[in-house]
PDB file of N, CA and C in Angstrom:
ATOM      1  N   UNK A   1     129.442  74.159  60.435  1.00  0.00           N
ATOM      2  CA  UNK A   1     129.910  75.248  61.284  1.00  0.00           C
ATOM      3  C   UNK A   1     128.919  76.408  61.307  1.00  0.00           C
ATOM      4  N   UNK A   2     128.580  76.503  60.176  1.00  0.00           N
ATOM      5  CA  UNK A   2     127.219  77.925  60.115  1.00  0.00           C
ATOM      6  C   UNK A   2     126.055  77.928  60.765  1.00  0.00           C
ATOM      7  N   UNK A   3     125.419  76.213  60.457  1.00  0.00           N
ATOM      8  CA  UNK A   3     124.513  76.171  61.469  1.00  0.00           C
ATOM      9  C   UNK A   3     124.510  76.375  63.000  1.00  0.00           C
ATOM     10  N   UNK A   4     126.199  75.544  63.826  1.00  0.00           N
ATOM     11  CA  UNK A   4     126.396  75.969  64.868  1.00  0.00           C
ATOM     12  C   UNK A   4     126.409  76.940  64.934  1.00  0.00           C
ATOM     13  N   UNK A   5     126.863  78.238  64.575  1.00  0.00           N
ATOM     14  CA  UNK A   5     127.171  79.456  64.654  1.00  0.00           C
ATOM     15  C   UNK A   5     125.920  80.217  65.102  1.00  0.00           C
ATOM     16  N   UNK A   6     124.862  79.763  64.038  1.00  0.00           N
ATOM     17  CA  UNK A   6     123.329  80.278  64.098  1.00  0.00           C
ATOM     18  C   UNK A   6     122.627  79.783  65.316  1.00  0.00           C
ATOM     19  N   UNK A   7     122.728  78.618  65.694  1.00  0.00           N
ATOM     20  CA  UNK A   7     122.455  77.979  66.666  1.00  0.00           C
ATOM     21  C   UNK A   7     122.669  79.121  68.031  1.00  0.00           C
ATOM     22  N   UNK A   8     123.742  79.036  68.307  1.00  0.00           N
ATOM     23  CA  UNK A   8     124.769  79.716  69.019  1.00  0.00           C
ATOM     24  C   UNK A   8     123.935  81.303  69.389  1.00  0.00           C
ATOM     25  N   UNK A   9     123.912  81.814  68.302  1.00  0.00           N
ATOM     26  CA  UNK A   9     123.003  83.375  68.110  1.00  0.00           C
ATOM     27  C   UNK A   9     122.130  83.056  68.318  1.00  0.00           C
ATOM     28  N   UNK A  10     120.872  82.434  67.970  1.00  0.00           N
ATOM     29  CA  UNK A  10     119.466  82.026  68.729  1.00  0.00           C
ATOM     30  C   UNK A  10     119.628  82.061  69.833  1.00  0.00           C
ATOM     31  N   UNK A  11     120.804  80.830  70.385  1.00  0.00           N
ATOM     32  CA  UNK A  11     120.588  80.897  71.951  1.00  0.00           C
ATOM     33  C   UNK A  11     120.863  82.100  72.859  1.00  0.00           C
ATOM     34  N   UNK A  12     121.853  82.803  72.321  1.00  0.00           N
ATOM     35  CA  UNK A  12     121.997  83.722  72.990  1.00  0.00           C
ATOM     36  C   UNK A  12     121.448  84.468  73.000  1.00  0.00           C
ATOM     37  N   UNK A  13     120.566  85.583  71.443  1.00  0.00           N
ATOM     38  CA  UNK A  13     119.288  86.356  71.506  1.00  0.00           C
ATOM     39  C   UNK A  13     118.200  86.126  72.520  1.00  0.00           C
ATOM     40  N   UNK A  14     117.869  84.618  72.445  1.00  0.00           N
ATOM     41  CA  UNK A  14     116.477  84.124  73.074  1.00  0.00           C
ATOM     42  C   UNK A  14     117.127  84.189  74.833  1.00  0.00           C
ATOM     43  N   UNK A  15     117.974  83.968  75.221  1.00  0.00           N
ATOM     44  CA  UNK A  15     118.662  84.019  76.707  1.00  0.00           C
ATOM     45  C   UNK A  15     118.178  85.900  76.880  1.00  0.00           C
ATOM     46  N   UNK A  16     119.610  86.749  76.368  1.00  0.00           N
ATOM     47  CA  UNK A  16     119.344  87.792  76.652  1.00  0.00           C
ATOM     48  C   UNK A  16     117.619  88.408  76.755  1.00  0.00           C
ATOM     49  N   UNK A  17     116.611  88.257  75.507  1.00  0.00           N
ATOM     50  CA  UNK A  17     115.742  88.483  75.556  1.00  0.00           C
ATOM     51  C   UNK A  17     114.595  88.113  77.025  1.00  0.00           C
ATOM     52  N   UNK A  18     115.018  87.049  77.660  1.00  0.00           N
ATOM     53  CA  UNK A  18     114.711  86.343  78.814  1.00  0.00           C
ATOM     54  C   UNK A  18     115.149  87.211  79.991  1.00  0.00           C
ATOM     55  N   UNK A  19     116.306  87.787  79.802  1.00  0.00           N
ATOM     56  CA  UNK A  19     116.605  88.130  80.427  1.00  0.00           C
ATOM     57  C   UNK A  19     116.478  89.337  81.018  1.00  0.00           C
ATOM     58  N   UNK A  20     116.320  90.421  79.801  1.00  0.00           N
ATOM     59  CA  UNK A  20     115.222  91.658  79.547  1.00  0.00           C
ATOM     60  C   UNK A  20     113.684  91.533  80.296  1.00  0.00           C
ATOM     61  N   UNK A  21     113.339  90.334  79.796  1.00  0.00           N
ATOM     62  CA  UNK A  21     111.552  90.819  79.862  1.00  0.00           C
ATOM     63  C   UNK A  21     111.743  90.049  81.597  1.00  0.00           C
ATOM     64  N   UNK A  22     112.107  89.704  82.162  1.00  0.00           N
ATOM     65  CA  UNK A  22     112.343  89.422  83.651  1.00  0.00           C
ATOM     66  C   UNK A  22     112.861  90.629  84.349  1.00  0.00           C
ATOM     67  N   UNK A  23     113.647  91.387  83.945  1.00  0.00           N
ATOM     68  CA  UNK A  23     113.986  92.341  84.467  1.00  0.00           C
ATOM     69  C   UNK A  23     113.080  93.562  84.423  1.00  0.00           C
ATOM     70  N   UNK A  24     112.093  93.663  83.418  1.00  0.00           N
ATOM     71  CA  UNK A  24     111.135  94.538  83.450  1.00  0.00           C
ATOM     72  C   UNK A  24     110.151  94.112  84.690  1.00  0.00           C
ATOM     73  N   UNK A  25     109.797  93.084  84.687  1.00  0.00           N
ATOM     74  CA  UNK A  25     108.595  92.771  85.736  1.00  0.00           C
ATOM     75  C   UNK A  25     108.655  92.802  86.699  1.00  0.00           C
ATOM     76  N   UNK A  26     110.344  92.469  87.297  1.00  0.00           N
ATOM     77  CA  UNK A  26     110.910  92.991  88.407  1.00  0.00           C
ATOM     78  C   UNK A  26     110.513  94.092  88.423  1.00  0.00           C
ATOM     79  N   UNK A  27     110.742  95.529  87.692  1.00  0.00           N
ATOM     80  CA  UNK A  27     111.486  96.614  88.145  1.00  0.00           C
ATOM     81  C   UNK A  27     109.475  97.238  88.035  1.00  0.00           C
ATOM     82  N   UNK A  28     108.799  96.256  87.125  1.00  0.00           N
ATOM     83  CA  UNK A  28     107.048  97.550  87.353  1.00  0.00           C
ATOM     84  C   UNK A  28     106.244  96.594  88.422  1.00  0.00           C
ATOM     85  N   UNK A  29     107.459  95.462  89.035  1.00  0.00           N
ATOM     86  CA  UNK A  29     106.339  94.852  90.305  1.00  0.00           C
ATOM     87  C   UNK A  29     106.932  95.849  91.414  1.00  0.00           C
ATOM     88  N   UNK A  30     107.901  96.618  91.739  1.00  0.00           N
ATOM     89  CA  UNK A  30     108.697  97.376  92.413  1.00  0.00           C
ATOM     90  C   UNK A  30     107.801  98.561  91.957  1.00  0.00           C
ATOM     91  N   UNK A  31     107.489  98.766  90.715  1.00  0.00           N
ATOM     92  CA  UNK A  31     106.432 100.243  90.714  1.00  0.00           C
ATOM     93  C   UNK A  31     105.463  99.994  91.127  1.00  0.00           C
ATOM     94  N   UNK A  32     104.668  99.300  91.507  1.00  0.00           N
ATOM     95  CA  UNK A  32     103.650  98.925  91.908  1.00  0.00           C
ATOM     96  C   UNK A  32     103.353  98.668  93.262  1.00  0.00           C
ATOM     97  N   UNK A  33     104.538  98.147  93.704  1.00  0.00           N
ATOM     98  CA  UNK A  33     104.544  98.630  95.071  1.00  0.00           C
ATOM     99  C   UNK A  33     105.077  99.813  95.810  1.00  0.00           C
ATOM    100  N   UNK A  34     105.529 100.649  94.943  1.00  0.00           N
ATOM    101  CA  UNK A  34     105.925 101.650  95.680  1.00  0.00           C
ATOM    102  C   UNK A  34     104.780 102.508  95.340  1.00  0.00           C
ATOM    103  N   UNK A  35     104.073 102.468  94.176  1.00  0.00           N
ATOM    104  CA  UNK A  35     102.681 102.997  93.993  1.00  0.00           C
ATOM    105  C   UNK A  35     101.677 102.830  94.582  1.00  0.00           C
ATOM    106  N   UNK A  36     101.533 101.200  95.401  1.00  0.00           N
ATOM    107  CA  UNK A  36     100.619 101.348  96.231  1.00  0.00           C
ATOM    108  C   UNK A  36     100.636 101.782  97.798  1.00  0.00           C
ATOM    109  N   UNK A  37     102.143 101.874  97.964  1.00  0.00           N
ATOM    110  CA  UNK A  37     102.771 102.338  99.233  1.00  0.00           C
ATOM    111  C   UNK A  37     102.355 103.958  99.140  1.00  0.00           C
ATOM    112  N   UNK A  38     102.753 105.118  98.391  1.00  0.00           N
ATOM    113  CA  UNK A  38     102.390 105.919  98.059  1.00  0.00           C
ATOM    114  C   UNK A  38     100.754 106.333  98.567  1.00  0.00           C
ATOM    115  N   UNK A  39     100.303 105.989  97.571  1.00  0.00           N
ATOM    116  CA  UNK A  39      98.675 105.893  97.921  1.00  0.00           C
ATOM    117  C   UNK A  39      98.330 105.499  99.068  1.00  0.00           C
ATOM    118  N   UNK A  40      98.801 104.471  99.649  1.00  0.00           N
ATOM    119  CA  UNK A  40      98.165 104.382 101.005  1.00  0.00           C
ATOM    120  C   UNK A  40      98.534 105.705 102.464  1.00  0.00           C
ATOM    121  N   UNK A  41      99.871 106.110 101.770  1.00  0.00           N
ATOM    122  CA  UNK A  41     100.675 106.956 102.809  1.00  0.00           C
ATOM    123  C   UNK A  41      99.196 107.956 102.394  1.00  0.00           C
ATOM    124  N   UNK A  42      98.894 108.356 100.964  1.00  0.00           N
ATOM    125  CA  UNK A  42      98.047 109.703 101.156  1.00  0.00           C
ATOM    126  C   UNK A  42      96.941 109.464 101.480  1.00  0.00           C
ATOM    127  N   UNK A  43      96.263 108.380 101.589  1.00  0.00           N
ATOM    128  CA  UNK A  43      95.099 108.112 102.029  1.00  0.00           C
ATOM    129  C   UNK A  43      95.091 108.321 103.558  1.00  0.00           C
ATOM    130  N   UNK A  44      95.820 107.931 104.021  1.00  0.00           N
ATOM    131  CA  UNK A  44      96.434 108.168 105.975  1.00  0.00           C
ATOM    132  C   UNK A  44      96.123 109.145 105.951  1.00  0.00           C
ATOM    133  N   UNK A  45      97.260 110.706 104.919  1.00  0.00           N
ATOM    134  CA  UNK A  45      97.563 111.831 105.255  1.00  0.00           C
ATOM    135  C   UNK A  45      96.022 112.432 105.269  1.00  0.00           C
ATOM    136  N   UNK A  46      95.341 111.751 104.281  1.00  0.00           N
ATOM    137  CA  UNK A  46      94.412 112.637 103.588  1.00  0.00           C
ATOM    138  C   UNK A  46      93.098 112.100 105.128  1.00  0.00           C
ATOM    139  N   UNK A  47      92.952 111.403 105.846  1.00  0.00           N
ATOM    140  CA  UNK A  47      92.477 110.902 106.968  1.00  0.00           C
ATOM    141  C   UNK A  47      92.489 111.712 108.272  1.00  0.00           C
ATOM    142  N   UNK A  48      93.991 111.648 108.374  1.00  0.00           N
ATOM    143  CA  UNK A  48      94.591 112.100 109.250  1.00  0.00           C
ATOM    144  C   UNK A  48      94.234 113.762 109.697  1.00  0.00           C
ATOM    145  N   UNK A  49      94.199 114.105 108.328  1.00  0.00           N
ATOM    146  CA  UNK A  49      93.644 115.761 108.247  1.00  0.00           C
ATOM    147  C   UNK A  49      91.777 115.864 108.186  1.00  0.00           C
ATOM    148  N   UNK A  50      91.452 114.838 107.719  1.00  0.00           N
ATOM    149  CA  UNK A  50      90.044 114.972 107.796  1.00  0.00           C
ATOM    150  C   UNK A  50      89.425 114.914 108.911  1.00  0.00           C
ATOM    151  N   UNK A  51      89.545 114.050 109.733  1.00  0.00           N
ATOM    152  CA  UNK A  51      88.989 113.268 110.946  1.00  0.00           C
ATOM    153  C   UNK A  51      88.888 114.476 111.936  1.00  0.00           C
ATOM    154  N   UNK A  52      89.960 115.370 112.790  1.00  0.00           N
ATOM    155  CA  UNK A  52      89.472 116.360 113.368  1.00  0.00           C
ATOM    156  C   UNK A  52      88.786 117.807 112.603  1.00  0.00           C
ATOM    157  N   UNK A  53      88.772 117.643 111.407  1.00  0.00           N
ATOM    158  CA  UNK A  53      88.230 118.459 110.670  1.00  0.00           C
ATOM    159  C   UNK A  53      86.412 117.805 111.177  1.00  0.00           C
ATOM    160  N   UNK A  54      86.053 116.695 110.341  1.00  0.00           N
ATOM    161  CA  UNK A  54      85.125 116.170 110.544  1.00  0.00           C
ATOM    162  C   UNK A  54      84.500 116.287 112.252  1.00  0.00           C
ATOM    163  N   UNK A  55      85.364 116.033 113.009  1.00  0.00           N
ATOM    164  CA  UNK A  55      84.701 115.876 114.695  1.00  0.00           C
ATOM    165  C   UNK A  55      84.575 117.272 115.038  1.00  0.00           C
ATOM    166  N   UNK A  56      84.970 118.097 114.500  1.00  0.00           N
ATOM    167  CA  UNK A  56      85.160 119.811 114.771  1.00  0.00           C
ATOM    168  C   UNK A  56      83.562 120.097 114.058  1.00  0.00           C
ATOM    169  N   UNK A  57      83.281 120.093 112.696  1.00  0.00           N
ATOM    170  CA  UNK A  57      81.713 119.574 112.376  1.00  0.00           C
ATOM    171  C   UNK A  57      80.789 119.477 112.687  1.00  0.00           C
ATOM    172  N   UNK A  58      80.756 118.147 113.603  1.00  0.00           N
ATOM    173  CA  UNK A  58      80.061 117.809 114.370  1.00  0.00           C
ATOM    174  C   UNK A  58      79.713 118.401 115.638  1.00  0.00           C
ATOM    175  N   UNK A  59      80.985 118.654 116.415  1.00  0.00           N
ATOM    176  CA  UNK A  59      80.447 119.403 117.180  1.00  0.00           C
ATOM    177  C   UNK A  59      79.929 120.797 116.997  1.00  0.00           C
ATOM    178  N   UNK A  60      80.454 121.580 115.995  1.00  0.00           N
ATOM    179  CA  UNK A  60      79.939 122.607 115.614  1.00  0.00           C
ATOM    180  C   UNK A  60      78.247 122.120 115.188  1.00  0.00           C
ATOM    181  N   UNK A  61      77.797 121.190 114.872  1.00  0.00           N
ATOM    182  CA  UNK A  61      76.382 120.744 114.796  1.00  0.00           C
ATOM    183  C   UNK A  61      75.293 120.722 115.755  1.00  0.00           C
ATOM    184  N   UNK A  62      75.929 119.944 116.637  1.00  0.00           N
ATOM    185  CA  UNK A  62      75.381 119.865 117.673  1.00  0.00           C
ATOM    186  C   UNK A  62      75.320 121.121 118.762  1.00  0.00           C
ATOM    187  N   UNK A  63      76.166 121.869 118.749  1.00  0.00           N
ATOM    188  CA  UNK A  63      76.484 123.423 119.213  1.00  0.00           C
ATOM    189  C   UNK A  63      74.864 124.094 118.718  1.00  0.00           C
ATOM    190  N   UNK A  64      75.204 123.885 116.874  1.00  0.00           N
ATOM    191  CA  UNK A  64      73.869 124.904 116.599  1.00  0.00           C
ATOM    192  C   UNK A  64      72.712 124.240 117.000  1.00  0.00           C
ATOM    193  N   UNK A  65      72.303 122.912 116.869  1.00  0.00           N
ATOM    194  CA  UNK A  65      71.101 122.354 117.507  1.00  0.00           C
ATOM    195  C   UNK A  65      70.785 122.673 118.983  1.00  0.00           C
ATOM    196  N   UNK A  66      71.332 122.762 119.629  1.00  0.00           N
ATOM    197  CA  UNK A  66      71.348 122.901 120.877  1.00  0.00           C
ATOM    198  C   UNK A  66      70.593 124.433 121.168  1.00  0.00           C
ATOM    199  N   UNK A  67      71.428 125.475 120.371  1.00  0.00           N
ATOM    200  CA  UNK A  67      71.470 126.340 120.359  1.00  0.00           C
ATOM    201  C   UNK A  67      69.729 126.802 119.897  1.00  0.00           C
ATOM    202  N   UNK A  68      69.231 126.501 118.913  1.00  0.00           N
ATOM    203  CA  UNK A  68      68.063 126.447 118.130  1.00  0.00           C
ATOM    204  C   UNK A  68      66.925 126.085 119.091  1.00  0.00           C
ATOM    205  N   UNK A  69      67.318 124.679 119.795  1.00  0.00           N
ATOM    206  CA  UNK A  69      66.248 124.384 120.928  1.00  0.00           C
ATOM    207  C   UNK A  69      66.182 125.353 122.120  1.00  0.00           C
ATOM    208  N   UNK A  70      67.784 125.824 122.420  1.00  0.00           N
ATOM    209  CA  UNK A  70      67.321 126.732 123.654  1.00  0.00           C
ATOM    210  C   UNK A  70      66.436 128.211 123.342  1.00  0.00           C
ATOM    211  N   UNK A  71      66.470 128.232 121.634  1.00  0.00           N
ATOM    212  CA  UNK A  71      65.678 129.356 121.324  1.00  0.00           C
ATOM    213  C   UNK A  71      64.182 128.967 121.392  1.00  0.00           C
ATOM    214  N   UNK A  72      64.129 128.069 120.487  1.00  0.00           N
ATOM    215  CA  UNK A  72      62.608 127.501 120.708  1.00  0.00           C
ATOM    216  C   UNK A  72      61.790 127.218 121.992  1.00  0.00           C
ATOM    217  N   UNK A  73      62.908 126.651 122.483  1.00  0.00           N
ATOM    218  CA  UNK A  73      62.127 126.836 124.493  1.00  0.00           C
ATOM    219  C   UNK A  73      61.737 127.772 124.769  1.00  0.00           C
ATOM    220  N   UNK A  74      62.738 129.042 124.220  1.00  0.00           N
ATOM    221  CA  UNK A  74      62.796 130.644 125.048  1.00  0.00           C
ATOM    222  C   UNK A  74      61.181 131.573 124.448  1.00  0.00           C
ATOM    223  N   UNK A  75      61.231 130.609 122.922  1.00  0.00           N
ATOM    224  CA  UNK A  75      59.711 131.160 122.592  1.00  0.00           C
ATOM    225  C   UNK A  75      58.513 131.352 123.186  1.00  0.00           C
ATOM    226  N   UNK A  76      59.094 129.273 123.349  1.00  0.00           N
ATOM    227  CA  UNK A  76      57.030 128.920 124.138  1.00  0.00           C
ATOM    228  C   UNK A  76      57.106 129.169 125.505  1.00  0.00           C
ATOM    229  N   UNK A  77      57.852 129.738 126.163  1.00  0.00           N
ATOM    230  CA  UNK A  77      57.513 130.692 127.459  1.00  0.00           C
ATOM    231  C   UNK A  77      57.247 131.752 126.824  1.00  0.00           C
TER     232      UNK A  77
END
């Protein structure tokens, strides 16, 4: 009877324990995607705000180049 008994408790420790470490991997494969969901949203945001920042830049670049040559023309006359 003792051995069944012990038996009995193994199985059930080693079940529950199964049952634990499955439920963790669930719940940090779920962090992991909501972590990489995350990150991608700020990478967008962080895009999203750059890009007319960046083309604003540029044209401000090309503004001063422009600007520089019509001086340099205005010289060599």
């Amino acid at each position: 009877m003792n051995i069944r008994k012990s038996c009995i408790t193994i199985l059930q420790i080693v079940a529950l324990s199964l049952t634990i470490s499955c439920s963790n991997t669930e719940e940090s494969d779920e962090k992991n995607v909501i972590k990489k969901t995350k990150n991608k949203i700020a990478h967008d945001a962080v895009d999203m705000i750059k890009t007319p920042i960046n083309k604003a830049k540029n044209v401000e670049d090309l503004s001063n180049n422009r600007t520089r040559e019509f001086k340099q023309a205005a010289k060599q006359e």
